[in-house]
Protein backbone atom coordinates (compact mmCIF):
# COMPACT_ATOMS: atom_id res chain seq x y z
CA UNK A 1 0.00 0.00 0.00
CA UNK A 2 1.31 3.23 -0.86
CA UNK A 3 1.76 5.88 2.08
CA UNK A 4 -0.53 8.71 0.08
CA UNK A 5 -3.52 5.71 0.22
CA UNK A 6 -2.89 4.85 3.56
CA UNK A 7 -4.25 8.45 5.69
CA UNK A 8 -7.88 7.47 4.20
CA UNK A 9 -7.49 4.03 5.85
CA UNK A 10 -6.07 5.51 9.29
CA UNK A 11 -9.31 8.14 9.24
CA UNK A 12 -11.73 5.10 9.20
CA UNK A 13 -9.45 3.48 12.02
CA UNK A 14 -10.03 6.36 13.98
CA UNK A 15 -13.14 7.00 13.70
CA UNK A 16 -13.80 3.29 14.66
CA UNK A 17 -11.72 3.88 17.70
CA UNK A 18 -12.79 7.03 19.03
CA UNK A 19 -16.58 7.68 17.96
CA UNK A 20 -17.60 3.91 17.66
CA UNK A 21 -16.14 2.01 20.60
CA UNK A 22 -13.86 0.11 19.18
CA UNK A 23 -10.89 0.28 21.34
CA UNK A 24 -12.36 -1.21 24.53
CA UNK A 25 -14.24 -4.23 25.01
CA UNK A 26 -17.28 -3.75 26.15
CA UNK A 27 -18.59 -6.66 27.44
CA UNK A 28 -16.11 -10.06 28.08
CA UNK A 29 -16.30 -13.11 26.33
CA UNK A 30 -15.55 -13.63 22.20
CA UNK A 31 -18.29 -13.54 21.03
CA UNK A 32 -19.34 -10.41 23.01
CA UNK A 33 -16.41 -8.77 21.25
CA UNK A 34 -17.34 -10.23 18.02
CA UNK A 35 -20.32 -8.66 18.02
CA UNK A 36 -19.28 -5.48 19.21
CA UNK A 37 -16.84 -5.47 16.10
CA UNK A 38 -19.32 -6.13 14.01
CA UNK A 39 -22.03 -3.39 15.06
CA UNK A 40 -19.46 -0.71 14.87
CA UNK A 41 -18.10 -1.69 11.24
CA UNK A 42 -21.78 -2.00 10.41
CA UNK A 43 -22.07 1.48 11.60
CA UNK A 44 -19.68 3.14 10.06
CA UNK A 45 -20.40 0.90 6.66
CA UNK A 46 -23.91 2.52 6.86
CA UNK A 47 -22.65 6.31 7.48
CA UNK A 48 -21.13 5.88 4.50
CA UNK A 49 -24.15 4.74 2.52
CA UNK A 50 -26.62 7.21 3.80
CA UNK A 51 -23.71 9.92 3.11
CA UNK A 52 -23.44 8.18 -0.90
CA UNK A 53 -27.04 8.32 -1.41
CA UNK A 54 -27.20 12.24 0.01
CA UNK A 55 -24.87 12.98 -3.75
C-alpha cells in the first residue's frame, strides 16, 4: 500500500476507535467482542451509505 492511500485508511481506524467504541471491550467473552466489532463496522459501513445516497 502506498503511504498517500494509507491516511484514508487511518481516518476510518479512527473513527472506529474514538466515535464507535472500538478500542475497549465492552462486554467479556468472544463472542461479546465479536459482536461489538461487528455493530461498529456495520455502523460506520452505513454512514457511508446514507452519506453516498445524500450525492
Amino acid at each position: 500500500m502506498k503511504a498517500k492511500e494509507r491516511y484514508k485508511i487511518e481516518a476510518k481506524n479512527s473513527e472506529l476507535k474514538h466515535r464507535h467504541g472500538y478500542d475497549v471491550a465492552s462486554s467479556s467473552g468472544l463472542s461479546g467482542m465479536e459482536i461489538q466489532g461487528a455493530m461498529a463496522i456495520f455502523a460506520v459501513n452505513l454512514k457511508r451509505i446514507l452519506k453516498l445516497l445524500e450525492q
